[in-house]
Protein backbone atom coordinates (compact mmCIF):
# COMPACT_ATOMS: atom_id res chain seq x y z
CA UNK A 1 -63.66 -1.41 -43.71
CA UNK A 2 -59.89 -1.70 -43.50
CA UNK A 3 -60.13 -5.01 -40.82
CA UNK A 4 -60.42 -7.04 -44.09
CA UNK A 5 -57.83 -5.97 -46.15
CA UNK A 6 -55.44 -5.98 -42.95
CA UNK A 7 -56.50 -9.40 -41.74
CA UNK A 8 -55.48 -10.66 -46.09
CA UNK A 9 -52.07 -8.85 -46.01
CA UNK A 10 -51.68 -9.66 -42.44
CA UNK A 11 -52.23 -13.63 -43.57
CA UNK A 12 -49.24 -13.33 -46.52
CA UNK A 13 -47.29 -11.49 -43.51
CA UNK A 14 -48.11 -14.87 -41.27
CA UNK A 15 -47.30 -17.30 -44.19
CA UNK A 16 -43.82 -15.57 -44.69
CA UNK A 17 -42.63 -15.44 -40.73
CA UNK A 18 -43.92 -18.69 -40.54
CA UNK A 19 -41.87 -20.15 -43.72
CA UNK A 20 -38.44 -17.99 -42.83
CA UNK A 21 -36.84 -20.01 -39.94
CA UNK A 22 -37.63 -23.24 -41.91
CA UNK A 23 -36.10 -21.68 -45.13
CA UNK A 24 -33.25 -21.00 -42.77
CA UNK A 25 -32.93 -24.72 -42.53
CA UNK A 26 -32.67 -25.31 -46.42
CA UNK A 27 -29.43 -26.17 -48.34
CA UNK A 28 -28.37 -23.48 -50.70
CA UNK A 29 -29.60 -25.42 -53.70
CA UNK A 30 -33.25 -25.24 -52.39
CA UNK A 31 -34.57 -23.63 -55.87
CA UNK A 32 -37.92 -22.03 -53.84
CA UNK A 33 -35.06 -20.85 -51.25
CA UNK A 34 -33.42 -18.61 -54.34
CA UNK A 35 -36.65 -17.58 -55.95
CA UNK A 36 -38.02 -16.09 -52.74
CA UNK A 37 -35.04 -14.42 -52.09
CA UNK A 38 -35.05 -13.18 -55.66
CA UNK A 39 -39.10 -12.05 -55.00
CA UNK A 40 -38.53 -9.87 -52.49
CA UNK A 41 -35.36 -7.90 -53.95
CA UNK A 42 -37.85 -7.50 -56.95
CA UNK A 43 -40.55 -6.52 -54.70
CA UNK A 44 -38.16 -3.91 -52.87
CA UNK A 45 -36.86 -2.60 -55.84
CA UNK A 46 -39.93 -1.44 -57.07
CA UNK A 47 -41.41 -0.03 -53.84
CA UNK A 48 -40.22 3.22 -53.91
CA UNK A 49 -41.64 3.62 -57.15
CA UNK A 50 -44.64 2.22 -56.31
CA UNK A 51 -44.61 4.81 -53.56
CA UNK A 52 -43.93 8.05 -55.75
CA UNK A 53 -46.84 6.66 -58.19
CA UNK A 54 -49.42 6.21 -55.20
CA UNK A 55 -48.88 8.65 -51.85
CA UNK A 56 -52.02 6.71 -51.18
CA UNK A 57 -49.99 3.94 -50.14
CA UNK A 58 -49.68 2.35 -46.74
CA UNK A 59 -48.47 -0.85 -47.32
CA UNK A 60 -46.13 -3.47 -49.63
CA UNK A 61 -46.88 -6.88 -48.57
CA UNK A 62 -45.95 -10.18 -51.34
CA UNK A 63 -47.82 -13.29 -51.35
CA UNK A 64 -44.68 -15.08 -49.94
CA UNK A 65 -47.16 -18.39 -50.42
CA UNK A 66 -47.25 -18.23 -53.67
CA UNK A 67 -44.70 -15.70 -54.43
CA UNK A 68 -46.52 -14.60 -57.80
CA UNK A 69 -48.33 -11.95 -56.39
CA UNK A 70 -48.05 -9.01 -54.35
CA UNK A 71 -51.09 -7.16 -52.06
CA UNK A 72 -50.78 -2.91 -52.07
CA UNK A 73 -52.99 -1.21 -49.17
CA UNK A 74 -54.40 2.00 -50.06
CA UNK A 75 -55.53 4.55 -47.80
CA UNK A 76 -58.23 6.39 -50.25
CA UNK A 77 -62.03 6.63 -49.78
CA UNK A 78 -62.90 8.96 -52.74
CA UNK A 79 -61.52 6.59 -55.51
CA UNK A 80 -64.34 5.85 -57.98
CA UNK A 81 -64.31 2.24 -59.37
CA UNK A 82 -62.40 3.22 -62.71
CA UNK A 83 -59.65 5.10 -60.49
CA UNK A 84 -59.45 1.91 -58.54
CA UNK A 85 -58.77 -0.39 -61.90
CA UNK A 86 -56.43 2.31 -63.50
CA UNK A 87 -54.17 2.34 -60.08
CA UNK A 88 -53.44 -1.33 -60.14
CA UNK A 89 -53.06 -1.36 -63.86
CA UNK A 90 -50.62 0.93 -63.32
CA UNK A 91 -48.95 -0.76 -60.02
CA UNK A 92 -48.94 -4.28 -62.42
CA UNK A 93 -47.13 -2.21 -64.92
CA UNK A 94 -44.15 -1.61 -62.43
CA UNK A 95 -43.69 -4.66 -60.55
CA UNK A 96 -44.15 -6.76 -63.63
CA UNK A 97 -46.63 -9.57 -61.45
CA UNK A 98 -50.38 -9.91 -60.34
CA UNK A 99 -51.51 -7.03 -58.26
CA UNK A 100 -54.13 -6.63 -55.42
CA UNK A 101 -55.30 -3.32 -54.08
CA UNK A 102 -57.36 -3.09 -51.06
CA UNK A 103 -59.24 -0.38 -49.85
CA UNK A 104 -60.77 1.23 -46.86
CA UNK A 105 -64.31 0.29 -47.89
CA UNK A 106 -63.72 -3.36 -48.34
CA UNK A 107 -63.31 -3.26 -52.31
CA UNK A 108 -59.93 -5.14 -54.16
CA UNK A 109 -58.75 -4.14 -57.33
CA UNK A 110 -56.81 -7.54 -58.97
CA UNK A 111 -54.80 -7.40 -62.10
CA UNK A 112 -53.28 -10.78 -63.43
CA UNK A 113 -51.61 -8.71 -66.23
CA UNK A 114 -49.42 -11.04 -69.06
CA UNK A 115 -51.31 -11.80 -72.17
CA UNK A 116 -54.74 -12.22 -71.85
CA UNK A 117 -54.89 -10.85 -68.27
CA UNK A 118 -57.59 -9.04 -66.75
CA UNK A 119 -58.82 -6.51 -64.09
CA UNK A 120 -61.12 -7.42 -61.82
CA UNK A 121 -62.90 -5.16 -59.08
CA UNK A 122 -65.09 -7.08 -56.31
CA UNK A 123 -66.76 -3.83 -55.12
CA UNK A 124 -68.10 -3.60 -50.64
CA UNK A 125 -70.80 -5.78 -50.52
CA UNK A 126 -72.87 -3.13 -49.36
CA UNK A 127 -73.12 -2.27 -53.12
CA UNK A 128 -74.76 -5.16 -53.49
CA UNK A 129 -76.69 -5.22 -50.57
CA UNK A 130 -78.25 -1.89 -51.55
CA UNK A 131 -79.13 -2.75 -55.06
CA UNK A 132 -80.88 -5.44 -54.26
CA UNK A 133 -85.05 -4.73 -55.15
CA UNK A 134 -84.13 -1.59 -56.85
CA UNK A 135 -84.27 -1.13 -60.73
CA UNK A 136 -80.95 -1.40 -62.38
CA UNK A 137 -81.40 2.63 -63.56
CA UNK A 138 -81.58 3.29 -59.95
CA UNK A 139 -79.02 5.17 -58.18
CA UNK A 140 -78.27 2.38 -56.24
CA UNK A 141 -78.33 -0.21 -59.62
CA UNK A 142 -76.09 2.45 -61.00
CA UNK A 143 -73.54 2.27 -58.66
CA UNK A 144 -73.70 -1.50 -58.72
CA UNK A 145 -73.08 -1.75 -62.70
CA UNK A 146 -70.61 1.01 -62.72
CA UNK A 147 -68.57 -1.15 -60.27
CA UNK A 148 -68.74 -4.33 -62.44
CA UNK A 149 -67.86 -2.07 -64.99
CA UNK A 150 -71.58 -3.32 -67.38
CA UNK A 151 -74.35 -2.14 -68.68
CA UNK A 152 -77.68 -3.08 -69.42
CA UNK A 153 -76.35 -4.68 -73.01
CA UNK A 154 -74.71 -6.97 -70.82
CA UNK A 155 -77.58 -8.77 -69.61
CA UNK A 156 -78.46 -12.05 -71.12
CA UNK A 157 -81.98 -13.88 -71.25
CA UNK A 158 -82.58 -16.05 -69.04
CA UNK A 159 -81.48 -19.98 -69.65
CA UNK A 160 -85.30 -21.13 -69.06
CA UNK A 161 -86.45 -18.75 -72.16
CA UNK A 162 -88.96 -16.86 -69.37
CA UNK A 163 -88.75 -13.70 -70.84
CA UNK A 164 -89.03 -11.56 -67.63
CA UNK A 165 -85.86 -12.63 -66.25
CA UNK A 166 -82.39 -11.71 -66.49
CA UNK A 167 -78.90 -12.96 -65.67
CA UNK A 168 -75.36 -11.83 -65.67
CA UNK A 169 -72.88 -13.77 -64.60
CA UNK A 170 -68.33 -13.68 -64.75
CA UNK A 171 -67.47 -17.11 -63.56
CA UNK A 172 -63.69 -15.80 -63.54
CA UNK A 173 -64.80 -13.53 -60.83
CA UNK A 174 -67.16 -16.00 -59.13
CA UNK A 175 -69.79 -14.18 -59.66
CA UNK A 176 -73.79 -13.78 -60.85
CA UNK A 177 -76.16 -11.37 -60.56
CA UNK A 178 -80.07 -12.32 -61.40
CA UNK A 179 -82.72 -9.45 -62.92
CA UNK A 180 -87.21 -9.37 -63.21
CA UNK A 181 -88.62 -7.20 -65.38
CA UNK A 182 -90.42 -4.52 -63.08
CA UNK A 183 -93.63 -4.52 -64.91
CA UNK A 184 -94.07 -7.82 -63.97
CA UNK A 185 -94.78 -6.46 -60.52
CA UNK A 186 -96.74 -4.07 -61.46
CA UNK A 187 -100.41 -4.35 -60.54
CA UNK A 188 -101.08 -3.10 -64.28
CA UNK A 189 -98.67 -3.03 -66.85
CA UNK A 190 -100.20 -0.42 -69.42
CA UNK A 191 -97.68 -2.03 -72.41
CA UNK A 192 -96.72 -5.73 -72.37
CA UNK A 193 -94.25 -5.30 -74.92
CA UNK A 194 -92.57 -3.14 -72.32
CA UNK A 195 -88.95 -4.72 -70.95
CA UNK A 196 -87.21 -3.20 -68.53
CA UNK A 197 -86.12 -1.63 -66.23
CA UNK A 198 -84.73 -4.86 -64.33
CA UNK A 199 -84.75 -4.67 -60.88
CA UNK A 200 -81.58 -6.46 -59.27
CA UNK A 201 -83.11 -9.63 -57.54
CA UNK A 202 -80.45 -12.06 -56.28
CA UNK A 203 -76.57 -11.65 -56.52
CA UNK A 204 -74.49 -15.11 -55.85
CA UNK A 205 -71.02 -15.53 -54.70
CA UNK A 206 -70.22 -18.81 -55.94
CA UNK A 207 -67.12 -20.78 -54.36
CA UNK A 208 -65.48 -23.78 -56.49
CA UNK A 209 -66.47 -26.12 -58.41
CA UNK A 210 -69.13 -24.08 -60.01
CA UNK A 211 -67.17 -20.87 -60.83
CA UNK A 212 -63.65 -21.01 -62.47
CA UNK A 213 -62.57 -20.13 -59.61
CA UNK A 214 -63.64 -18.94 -55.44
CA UNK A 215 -65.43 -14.66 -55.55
CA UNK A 216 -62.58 -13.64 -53.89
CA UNK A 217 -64.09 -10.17 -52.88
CA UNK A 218 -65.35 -9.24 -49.43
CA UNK A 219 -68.93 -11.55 -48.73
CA UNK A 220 -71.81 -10.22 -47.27
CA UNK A 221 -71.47 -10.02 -43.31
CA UNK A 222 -67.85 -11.07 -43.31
CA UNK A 223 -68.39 -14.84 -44.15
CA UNK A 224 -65.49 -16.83 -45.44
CA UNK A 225 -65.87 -19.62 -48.06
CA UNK A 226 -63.64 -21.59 -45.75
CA UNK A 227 -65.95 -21.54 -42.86
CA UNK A 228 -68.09 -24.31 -41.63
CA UNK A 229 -71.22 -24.81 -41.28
CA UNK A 230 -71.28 -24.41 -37.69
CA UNK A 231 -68.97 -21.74 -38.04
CA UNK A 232 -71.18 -19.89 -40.74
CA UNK A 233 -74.40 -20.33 -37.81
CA UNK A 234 -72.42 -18.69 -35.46
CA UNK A 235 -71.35 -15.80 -37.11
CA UNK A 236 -74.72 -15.00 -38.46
CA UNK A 237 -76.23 -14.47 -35.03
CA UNK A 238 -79.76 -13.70 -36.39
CA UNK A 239 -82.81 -16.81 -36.40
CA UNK A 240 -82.63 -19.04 -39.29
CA UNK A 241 -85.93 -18.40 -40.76
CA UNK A 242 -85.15 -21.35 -43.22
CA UNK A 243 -82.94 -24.88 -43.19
CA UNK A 244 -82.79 -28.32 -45.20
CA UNK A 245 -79.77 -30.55 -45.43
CA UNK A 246 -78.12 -28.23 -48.17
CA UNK A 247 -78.80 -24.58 -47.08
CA UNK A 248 -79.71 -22.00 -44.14
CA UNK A 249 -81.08 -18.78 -44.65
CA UNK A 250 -81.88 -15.50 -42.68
CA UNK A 251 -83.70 -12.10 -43.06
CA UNK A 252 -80.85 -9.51 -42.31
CA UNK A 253 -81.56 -5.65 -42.78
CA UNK A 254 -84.31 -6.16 -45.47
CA UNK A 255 -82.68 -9.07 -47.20
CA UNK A 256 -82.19 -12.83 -47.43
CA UNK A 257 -79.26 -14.29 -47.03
CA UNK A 258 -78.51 -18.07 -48.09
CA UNK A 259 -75.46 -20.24 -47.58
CA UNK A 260 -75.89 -23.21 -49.88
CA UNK A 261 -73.55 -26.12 -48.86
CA UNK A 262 -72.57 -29.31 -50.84
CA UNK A 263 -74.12 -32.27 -49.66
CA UNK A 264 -71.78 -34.86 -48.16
CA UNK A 265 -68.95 -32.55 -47.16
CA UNK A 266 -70.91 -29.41 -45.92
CA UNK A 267 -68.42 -27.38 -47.93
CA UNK A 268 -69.96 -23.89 -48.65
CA UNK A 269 -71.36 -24.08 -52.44
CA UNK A 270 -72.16 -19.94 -52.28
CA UNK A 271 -73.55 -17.08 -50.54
CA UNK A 272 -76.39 -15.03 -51.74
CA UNK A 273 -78.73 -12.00 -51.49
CA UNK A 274 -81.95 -12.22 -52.48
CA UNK A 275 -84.98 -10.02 -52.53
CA UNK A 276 -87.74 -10.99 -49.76
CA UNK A 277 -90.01 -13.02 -50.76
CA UNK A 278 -93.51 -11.18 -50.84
CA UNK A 279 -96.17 -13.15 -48.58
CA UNK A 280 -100.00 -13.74 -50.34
C-alpha cells in the first residue's frame, strides 16, 4: 500500500522542517549549513529530469538527515521486479547519489550506486507471505525468487550438513529465506536420491547486529524494528499462541509469525514467517 512509502518520505519531510528554523540559527560557516543548501539545489536540478524519465512520478523528497540520499514515489502497479531495479538504476544515474523508489504495493527499489554499489529490491511482504509452504517452482515460489532476483543455484546446503534443508540468505539486505526438500513430506518418496523441489519454509527479517545491516523493506503486518515489545503485542491484536523471555509468536492467516527479541534490552532481534507446525 502507499501508507508506507508516504509515512518514510513523510519522516525525511519531518526531519527537514524540523532542522530548518534551527539551521536558520547557524553562522554562515556552519559546513552542514552549506552542504544542505548545496543538496537540495542538486536535488532540484535534477528533478525535472527525473520527471521526463519517469511520468510515473509523484514525488522528490531528500533524506535531509543524512543528506546522501534521496526517496522517489512512484505511482505504478504493473512494474515487474526487473522494471522496478532498472528505474532506480536509471534515477541513481541522474542524481549522482543513493536512490529509493517506493511503490504502491509496499515494495522499495534502493541503489547505493559508486563502485561496488548494488540494487536491492525488498519486494510486499505478501510475496513472502504467500510463498510460504509452497514449492519454490510454484507460482507463488516463482514470484518470490524472481523478486530477489535468484534461482534455485542459489541455494546453499544447509550449515548442519542435513541434507533436506536449504538456506539462502543476503545479510546486506537483512535477509534469509529457509527451504525442506518436499519428498521429505511425502508419505512415500518413490526415489531417495530425489532433491527438490524445496518448499519455502521460514523467511527472517533480521534487524542489527546479526545482519550487516536492519531489512529495511516493508515487515509482515506493518511491524517496525523500532517498536517495543509492548508495542509489537499491541499491534498484533491476535492471541499469542506462544511466549518465553526472548520471543512471542502468533498464527495469522495460515502462518506463524515470531518476533525474537534480545535478552536484556527487549530490542527486536527479527521477524519471521514460518510454516505451521503440523500436530501428531
Amino acid at each position: 500500500m502507499m501508507n508506507t512509502a508516504v509515512m518514510v518520505v513523510g519522516l525525511w519531510m519531518m526531519i527537514g522542517m524540523i532542522a530548518f528554523p534551527a539551521m536558520a540559527e547557524t553562522t554562515l560557516n556552519d559546513p552542514r549549513h552549506h552542504f544542505e543548501i548545496r543538496f537540495r539545489h542538486m536535488v532540484a536540478r535534477a528533478t525535472p529530469r527525473l520527471q521526463a524519465q519517469f511520468p510515473e512520478l509523484t514525488h522528490v523528497s531528500p533524506n535531509l538527515s543524512t543528506l546522501a540520499e534521496v526517496g522517489l514515489v512512484m505511482n505504478t502497479t504493473d512494474w515487474t521486479p526487473d522494471r522496478k531495479r532498472e528505474a532506480v538504476e536509471a534515477g541513481q544515474a541522474i542524481l549522482a547519489m543513493p536512490v529509493r523508489m517506493f511503490f504502491p504495493d509496499s515494495s522499495t527499489v534502493y541503489a547505493s550506486g559508486g563502485k561496488g554499489g548494488r540494487t536491492m529490491y525488498f519486494p510486499n511482504p505478501d510475496i513472502f507471505a504467500k510463498a510460504i509452504g509452497k514449492p519454490h517452482t510454484s507460482r507463488e515460489g516463482q514470484m518470490l525468487f524472481d523478486a530477489l532476483g535468484i534461482t534455485e543455484v542459489d541455494l546453499e546446503k544447509h550449515p548442519m550438513g542435513l541434507d533436506d534443508l536449504r538456506i539462502w540468505d543476503d545479510m546486506d539486505m537483512g535477509l534469509q529465506l529457509g527451504f525442506e526438500d518436499a519428498g521429505t513430506r511425502e508419505e512415500i518418496n518413490s526415489d531417495p536420491n530425489r532433491q527438490g523441489p524445496w518448499l519455502v519454509t521460514e523467511v527472517i527479517f533480521w534487524n542489527v547486529p546479526t545482519s550487516e545491516r536492519p531489512y529495511a523493506g516493508a515487515k509482515p503486518f506493518g511491524l517496525q524494528f523500532s517498536m517495543t515489545r509492548q508495542e509489537v503485542r499491541e499491534h498484533v491484536t491476535a492471541k499469542m499462541t506462544f511466549e518465553d523471555a526472548s520471543a512471542d509468536a502468533w498464527e495469522l492467516e495460515g502462518l506463524e509469525l515470531v518476533v525474537n527479541y534480545i535478552e536484556g534490552t527487549q530490542a527486536i532481534r527479527c521477524v519471521s514467517y514460518n510454516t505451521l507446525q503440523e500436530m501428531d
